[in-house]
C-alpha atoms as a PDB file:
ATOM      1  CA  UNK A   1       0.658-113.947 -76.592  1.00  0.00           C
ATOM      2  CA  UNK A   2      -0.472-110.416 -75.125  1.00  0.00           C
ATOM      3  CA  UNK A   3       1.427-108.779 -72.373  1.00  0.00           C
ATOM      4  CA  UNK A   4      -1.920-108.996 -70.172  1.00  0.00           C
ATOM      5  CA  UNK A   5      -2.036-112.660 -70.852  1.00  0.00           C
ATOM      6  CA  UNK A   6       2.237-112.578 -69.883  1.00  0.00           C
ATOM      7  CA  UNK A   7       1.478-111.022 -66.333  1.00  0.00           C
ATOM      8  CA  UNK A   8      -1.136-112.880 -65.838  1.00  0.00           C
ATOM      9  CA  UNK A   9       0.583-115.712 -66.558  1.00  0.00           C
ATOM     10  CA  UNK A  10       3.471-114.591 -64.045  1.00  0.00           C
ATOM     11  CA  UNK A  11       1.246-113.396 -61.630  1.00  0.00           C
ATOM     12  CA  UNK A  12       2.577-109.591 -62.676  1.00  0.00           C
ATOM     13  CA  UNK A  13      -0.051-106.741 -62.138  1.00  0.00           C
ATOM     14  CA  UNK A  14      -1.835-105.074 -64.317  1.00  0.00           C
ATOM     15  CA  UNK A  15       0.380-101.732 -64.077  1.00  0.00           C
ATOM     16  CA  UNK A  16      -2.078 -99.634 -66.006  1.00  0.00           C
ATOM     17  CA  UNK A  17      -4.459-100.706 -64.370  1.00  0.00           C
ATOM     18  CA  UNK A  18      -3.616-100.380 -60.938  1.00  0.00           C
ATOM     19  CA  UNK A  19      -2.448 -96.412 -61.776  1.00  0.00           C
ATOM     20  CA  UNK A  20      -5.785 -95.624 -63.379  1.00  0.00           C
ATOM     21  CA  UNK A  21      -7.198 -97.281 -60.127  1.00  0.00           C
ATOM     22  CA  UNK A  22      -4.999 -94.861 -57.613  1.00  0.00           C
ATOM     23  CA  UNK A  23      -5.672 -91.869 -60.187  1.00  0.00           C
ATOM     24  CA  UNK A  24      -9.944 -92.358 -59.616  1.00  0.00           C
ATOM     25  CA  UNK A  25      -9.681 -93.866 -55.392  1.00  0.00           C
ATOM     26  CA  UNK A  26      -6.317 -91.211 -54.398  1.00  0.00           C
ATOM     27  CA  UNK A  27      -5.768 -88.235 -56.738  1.00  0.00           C
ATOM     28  CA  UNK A  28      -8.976 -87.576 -57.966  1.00  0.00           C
ATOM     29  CA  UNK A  29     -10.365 -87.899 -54.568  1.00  0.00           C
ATOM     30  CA  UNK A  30     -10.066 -85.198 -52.167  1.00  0.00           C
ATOM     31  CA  UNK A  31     -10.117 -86.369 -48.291  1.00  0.00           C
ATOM     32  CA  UNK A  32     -10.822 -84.417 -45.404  1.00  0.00           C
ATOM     33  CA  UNK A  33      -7.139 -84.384 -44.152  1.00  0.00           C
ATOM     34  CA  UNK A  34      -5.775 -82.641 -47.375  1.00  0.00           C
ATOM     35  CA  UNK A  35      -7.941 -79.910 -47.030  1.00  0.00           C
ATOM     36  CA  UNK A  36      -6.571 -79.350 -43.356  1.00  0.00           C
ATOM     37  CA  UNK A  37      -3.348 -79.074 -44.813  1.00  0.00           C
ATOM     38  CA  UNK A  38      -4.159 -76.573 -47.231  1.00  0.00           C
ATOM     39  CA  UNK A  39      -6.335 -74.473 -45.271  1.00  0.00           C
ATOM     40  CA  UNK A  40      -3.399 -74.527 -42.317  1.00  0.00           C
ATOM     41  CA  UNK A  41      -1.108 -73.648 -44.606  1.00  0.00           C
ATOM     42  CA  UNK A  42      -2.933 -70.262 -46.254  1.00  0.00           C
ATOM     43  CA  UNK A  43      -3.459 -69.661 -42.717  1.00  0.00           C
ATOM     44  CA  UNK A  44       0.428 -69.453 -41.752  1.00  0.00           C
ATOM     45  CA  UNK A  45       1.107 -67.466 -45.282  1.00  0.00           C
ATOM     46  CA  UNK A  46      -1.428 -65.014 -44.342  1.00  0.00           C
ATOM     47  CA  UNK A  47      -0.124 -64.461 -40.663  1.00  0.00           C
ATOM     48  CA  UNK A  48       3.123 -64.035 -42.180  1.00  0.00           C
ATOM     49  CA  UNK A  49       2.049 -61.550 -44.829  1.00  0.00           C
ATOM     50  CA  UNK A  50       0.178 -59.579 -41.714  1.00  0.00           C
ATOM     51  CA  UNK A  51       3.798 -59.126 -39.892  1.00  0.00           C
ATOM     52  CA  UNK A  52       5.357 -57.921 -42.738  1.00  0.00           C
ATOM     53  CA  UNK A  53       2.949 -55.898 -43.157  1.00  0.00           C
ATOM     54  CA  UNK A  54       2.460 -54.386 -39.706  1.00  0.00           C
ATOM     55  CA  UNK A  55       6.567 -54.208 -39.985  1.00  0.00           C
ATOM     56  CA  UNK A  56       6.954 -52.074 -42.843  1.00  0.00           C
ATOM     57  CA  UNK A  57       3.611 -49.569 -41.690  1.00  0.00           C
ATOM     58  CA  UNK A  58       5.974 -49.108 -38.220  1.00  0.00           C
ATOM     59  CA  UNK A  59       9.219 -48.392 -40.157  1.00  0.00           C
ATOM     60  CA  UNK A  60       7.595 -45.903 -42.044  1.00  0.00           C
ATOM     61  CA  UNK A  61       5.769 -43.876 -39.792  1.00  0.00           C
ATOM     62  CA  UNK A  62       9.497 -43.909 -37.740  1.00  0.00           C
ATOM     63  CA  UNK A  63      11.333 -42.564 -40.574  1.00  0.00           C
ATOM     64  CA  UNK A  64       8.021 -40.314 -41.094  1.00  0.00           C
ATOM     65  CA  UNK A  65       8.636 -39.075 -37.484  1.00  0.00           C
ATOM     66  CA  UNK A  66      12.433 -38.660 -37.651  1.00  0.00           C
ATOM     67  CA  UNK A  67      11.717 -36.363 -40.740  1.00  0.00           C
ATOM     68  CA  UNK A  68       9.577 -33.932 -38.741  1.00  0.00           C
ATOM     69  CA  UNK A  69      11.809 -34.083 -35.994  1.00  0.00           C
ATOM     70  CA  UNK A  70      14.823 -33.556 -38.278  1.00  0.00           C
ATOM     71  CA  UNK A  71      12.508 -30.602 -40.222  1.00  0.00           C
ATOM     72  CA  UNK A  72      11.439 -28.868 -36.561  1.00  0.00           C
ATOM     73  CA  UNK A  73      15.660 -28.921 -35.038  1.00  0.00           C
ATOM     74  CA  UNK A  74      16.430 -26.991 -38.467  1.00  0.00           C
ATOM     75  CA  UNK A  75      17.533 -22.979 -37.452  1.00  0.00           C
ATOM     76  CA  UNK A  76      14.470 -20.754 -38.829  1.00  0.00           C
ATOM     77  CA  UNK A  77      16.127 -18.327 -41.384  1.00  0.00           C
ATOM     78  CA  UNK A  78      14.189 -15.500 -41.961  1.00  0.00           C
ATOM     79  CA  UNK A  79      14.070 -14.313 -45.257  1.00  0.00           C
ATOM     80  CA  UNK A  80      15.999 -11.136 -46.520  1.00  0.00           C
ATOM     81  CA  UNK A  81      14.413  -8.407 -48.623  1.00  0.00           C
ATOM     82  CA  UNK A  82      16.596  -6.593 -51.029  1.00  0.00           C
ATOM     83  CA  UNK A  83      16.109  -3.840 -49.124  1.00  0.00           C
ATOM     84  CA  UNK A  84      17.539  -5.698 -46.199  1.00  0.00           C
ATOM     85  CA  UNK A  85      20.381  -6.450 -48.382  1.00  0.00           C
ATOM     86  CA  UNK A  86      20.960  -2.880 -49.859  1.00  0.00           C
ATOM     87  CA  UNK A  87      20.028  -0.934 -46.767  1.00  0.00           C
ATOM     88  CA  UNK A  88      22.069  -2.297 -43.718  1.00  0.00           C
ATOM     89  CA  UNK A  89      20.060  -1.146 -40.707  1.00  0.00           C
ATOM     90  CA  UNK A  90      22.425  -0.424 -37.848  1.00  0.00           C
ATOM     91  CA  UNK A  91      21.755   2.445 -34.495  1.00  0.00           C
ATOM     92  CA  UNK A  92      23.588   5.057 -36.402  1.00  0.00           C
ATOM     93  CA  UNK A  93      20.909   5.073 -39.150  1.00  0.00           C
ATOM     94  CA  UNK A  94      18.194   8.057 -38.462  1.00  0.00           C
ATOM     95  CA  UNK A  95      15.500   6.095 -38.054  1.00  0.00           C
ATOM     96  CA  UNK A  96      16.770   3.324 -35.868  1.00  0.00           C
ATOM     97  CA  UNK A  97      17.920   6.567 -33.654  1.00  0.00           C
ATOM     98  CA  UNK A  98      14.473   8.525 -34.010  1.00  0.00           C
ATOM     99  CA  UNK A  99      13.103   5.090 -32.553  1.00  0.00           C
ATOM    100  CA  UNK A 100      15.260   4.502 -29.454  1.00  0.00           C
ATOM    101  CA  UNK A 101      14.829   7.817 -28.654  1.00  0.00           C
ATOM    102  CA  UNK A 102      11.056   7.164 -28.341  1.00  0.00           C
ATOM    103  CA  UNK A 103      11.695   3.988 -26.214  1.00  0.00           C
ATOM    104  CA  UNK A 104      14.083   5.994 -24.193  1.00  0.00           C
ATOM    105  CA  UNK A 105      11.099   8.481 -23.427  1.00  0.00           C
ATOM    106  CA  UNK A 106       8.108   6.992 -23.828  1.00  0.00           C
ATOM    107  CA  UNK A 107       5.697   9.574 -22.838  1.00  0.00           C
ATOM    108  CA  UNK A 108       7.627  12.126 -25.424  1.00  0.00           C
ATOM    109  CA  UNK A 109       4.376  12.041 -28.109  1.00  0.00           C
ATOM    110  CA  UNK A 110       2.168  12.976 -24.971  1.00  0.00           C
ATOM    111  CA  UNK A 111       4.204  15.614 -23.729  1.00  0.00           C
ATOM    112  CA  UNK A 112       4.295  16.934 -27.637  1.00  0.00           C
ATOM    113  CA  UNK A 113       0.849  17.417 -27.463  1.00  0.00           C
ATOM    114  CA  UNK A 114       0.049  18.446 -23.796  1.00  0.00           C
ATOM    115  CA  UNK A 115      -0.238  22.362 -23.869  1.00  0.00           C
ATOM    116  CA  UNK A 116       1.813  24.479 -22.044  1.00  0.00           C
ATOM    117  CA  UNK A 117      -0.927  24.242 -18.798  1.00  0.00           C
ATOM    118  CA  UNK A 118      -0.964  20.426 -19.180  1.00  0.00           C
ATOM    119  CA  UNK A 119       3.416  20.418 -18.809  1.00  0.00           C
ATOM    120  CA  UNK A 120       3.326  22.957 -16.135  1.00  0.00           C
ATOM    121  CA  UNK A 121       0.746  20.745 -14.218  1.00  0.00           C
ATOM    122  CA  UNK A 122       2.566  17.514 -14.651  1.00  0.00           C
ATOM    123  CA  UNK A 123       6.035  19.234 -13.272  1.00  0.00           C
ATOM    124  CA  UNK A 124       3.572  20.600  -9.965  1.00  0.00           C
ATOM    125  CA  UNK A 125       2.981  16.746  -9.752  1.00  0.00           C
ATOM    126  CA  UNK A 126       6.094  15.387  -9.733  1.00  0.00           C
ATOM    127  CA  UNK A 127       7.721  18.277  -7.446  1.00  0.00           C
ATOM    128  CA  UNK A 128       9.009  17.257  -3.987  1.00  0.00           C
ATOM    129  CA  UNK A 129       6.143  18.131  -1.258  1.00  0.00           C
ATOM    130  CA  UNK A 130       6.968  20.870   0.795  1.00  0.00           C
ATOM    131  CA  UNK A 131       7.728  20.507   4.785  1.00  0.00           C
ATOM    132  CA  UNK A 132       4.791  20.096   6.476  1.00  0.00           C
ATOM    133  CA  UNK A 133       3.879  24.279   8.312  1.00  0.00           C
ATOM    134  CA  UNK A 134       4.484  24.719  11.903  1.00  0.00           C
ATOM    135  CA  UNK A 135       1.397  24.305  13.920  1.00  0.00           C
ATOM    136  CA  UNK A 136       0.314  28.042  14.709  1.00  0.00           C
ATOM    137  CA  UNK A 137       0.503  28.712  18.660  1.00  0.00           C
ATOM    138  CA  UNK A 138      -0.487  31.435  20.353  1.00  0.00           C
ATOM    139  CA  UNK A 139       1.033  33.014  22.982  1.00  0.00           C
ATOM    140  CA  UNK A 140      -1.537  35.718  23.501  1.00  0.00           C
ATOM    141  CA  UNK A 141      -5.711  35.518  23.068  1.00  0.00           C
ATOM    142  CA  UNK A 142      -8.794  36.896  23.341  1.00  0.00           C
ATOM    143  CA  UNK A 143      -9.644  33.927  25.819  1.00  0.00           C
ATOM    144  CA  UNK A 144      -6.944  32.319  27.801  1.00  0.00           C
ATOM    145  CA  UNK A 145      -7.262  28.670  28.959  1.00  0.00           C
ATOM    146  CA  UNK A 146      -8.495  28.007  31.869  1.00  0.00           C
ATOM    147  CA  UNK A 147      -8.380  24.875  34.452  1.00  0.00           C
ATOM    148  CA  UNK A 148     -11.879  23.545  34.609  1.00  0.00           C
ATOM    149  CA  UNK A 149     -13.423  24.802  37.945  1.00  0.00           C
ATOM    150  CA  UNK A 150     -11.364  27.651  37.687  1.00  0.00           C
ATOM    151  CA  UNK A 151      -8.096  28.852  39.882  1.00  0.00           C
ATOM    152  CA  UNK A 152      -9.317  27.732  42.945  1.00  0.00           C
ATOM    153  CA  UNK A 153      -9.989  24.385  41.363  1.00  0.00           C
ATOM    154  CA  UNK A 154      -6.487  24.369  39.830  1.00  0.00           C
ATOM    155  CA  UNK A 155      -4.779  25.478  43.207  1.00  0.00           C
ATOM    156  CA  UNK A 156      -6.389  22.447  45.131  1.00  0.00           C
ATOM    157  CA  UNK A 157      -5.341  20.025  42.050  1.00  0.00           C
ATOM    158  CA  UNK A 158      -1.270  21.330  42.995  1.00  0.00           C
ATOM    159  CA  UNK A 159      -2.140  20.975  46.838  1.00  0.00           C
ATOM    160  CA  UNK A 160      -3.403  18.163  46.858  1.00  0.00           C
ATOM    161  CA  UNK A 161      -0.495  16.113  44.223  1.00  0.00           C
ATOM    162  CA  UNK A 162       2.211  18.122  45.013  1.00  0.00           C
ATOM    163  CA  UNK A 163       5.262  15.920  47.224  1.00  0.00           C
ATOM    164  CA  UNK A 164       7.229  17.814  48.869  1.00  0.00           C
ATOM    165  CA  UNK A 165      10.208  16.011  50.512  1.00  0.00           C
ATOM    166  CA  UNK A 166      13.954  14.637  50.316  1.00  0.00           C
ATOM    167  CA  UNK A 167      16.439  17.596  49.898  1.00  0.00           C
ATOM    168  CA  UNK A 168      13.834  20.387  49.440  1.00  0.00           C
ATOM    169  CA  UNK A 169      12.580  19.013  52.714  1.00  0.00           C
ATOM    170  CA  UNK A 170      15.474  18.212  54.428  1.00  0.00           C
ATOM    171  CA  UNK A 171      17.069  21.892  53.513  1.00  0.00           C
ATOM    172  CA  UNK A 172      13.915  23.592  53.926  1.00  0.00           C
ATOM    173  CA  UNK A 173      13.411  25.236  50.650  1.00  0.00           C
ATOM    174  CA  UNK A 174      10.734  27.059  49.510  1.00  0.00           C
ATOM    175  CA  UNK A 175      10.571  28.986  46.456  1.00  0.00           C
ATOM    176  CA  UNK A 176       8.649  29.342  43.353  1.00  0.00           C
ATOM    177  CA  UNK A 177       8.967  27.461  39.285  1.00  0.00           C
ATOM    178  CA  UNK A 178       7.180  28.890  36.725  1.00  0.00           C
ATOM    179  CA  UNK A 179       6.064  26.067  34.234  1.00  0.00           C
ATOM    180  CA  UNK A 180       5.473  26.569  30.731  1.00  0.00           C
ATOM    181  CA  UNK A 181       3.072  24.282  28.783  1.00  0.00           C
ATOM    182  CA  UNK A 182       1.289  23.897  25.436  1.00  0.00           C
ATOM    183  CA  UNK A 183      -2.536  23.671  25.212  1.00  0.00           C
ATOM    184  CA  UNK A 184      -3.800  22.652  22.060  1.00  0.00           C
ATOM    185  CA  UNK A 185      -7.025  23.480  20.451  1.00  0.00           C
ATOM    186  CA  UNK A 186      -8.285  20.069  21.970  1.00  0.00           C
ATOM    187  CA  UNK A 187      -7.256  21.277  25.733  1.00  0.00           C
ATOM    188  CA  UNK A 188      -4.866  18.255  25.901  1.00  0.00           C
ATOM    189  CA  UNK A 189      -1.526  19.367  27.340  1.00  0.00           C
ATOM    190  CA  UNK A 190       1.773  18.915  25.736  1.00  0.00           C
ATOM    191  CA  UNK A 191       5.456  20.216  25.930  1.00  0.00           C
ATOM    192  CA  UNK A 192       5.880  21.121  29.298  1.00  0.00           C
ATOM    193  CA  UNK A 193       8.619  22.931  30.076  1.00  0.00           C
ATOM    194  CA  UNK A 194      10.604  25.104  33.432  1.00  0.00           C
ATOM    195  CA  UNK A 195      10.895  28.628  32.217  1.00  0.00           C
ATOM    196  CA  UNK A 196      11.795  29.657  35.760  1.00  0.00           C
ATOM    197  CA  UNK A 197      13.019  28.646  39.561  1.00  0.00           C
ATOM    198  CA  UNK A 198      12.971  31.640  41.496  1.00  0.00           C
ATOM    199  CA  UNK A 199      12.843  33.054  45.163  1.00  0.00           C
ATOM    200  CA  UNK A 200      14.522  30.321  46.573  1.00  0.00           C
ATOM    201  CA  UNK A 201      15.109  30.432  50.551  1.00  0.00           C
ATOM    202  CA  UNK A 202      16.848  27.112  52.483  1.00  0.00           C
ATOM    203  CA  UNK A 203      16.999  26.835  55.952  1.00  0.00           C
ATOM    204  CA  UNK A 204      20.155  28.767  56.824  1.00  0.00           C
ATOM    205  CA  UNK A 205      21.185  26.783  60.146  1.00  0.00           C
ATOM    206  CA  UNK A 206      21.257  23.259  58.215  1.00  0.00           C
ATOM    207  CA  UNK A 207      22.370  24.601  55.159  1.00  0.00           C
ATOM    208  CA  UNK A 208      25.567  26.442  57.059  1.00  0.00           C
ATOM    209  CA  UNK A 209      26.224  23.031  57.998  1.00  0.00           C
ATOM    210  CA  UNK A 210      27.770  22.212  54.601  1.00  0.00           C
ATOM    211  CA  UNK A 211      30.933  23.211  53.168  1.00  0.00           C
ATOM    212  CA  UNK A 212      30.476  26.060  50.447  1.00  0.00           C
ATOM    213  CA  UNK A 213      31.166  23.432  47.887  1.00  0.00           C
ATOM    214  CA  UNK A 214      28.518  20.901  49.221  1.00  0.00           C
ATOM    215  CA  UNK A 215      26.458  23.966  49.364  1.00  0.00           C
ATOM    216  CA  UNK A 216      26.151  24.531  45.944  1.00  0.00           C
ATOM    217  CA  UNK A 217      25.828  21.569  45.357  1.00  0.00           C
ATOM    218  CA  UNK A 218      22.609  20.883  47.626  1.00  0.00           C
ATOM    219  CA  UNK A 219      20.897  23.869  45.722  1.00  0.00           C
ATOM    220  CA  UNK A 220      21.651  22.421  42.216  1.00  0.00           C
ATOM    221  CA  UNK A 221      20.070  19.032  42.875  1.00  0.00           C
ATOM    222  CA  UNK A 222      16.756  21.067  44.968  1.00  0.00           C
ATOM    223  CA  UNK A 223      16.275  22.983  41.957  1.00  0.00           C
ATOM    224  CA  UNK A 224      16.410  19.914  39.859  1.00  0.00           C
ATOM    225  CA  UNK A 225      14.140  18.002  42.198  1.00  0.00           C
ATOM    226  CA  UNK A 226      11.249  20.776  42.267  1.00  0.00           C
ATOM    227  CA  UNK A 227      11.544  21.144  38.435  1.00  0.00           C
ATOM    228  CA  UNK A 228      10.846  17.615  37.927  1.00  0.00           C
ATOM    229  CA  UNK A 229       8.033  17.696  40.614  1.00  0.00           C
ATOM    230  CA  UNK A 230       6.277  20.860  38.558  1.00  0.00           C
ATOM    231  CA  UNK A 231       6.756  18.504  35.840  1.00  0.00           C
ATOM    232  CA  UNK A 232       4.967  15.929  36.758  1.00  0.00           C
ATOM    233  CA  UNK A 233       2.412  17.713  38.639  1.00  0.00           C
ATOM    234  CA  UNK A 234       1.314  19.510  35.325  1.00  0.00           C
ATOM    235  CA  UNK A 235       1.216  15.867  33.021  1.00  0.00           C
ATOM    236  CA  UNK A 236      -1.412  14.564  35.442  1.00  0.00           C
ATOM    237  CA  UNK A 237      -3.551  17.468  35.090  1.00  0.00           C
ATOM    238  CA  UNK A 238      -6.925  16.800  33.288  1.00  0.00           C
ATOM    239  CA  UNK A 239      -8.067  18.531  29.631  1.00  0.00           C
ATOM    240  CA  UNK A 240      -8.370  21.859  29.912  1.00  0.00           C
ATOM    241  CA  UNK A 241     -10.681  24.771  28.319  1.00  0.00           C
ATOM    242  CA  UNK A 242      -8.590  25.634  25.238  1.00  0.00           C
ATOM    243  CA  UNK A 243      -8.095  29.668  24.224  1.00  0.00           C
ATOM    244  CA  UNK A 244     -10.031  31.201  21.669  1.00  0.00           C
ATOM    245  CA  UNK A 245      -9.077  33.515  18.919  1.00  0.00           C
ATOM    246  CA  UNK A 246     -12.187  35.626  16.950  1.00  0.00           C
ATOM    247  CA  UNK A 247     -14.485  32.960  18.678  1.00  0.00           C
ATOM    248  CA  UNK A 248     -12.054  29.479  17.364  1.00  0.00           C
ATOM    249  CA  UNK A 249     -10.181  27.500  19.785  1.00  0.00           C
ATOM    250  CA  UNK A 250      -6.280  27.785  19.458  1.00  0.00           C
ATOM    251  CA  UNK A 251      -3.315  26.321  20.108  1.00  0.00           C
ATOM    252  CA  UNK A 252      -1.930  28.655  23.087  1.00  0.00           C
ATOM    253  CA  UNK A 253       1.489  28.467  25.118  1.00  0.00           C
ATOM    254  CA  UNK A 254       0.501  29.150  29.076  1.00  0.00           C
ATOM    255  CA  UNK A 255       2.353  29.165  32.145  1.00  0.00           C
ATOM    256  CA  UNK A 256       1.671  28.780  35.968  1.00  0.00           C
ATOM    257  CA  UNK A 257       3.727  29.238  38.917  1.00  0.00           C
ATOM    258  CA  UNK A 258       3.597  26.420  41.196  1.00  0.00           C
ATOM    259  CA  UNK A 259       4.900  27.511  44.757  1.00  0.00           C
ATOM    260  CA  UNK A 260       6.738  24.922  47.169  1.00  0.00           C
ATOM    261  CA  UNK A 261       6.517  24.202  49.689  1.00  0.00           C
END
């Protein structure tokens, strides 16, 4: 009896049969679900073989970087000639000295070529101005200064400003200071000065009042008080008519006598 007939007869299945039957329905047969298994699984190898790659790109352009970094820190050696090597170039060789000399004086090729008239010029230059001159004043001119209006004008100016009182009053004294003044070539009035206090008289009866001590005294501080008065009376007088010299206006020293009382 066959070995189909045998199974059959046992109620066995037909082993070849049944494999041939899952080879043609299962393996030969593709399903949907398979297919999402491969296709997920290319899908994780490929992500995977994206990191790795992505990884190794980063590490090299680090160790890329730390190479030029390392290359840049390195000390910059210049190279040596062999006439570096054979001449050693300190400041006592000629040259080296010929050179600092120039840097010392850098204007040493110009004044090489500048001419005798050029150097002489340059040292006028460079020379310490002289003191400024003295104004010229004169003491006499061909035209004096004069008050504007005249003497008469001037003599009503000192009548009409002058003050006359405390000790001069007091003691009575009379007398005369000639003042000394500058008037420039402008007419303004500058540097006044007292050149003079003479003829002085007091009223003898007060005066003889005082000690010989307080006196002398009295007189000192009257002559003091009238040369501060001539002074002042001169400073507030207006511009005057300045002297004149071969027809040019000058710078002349003048002096009035201004009477008190």
């Amino acid at each position: 009896m066959k070995t189909q007939d045998i199974d059959k007869k046992i109620g066995m299945p037909d082993v070849d049969a049944e494999w041939a039957k899952f080879e043609r329905e299962v393996i030969d047969k593709e399903t949907p679900s398979h297919r999402n298994v491969m296709l997920w699984g290319l899908s994780i190898a490929a992500s995977i073989a994206l990191v790795a790659g992505i990884f190794l790109f980063e590490q090299g352009s680090d160790e890329q970087a730390e190479t030029m970094v390392a290359e840049a820190e390195k000390p910059v050696v210049p190279s040596v000639s062999e006439a570096d090597v054979t001449v050693p170039v300190t400041e006592e060789t000629p040259v080296i000295k010929e050179i600092l000399k120039t840097e010392q004086h850098s204007d040493a090729g110009l004044l090489a070529k500048a001419t005798p008239e050029d150097t002489k010029k340059k040292d006028s230059s460079d020379a310490q101005p002289t003191a400024e001159e003295p104004v010229k004043v004169f003491s006499s001119v061909e035209q004096s200064p004069g008050y504007p209006g005249g003497q008469k004008a001037l003599q009503e100016f000192l009548k009409a400003n002058k003050r006359y009182d405390g000790l001069a009053q007091e003691y009575g004294a009379k007398g005369r200071v000639i003042t000394s003044f500058l008037v420039d070539s402008l007419g303004y009035i500058s540097d006044i000065k007292v050149v003079k206090v003479m003829r002085m008289s007091y009223d003898s009866l007060r005066l003889s009042q005082e000690t010989e001590e307080m006196q002398q005294l009295v007189k000192q501080q009257i002559t003091a008080q009238l040369s501060e008065e001539s002074k002042r009376l001169v400073s507030l007088m207006p511009r005057w008519m300045p002297g004149k010299m071969s027809g040019k206006s000058r710078n002349v020293r003048y002096m009035i006598p201004i009477q008190f009382p």
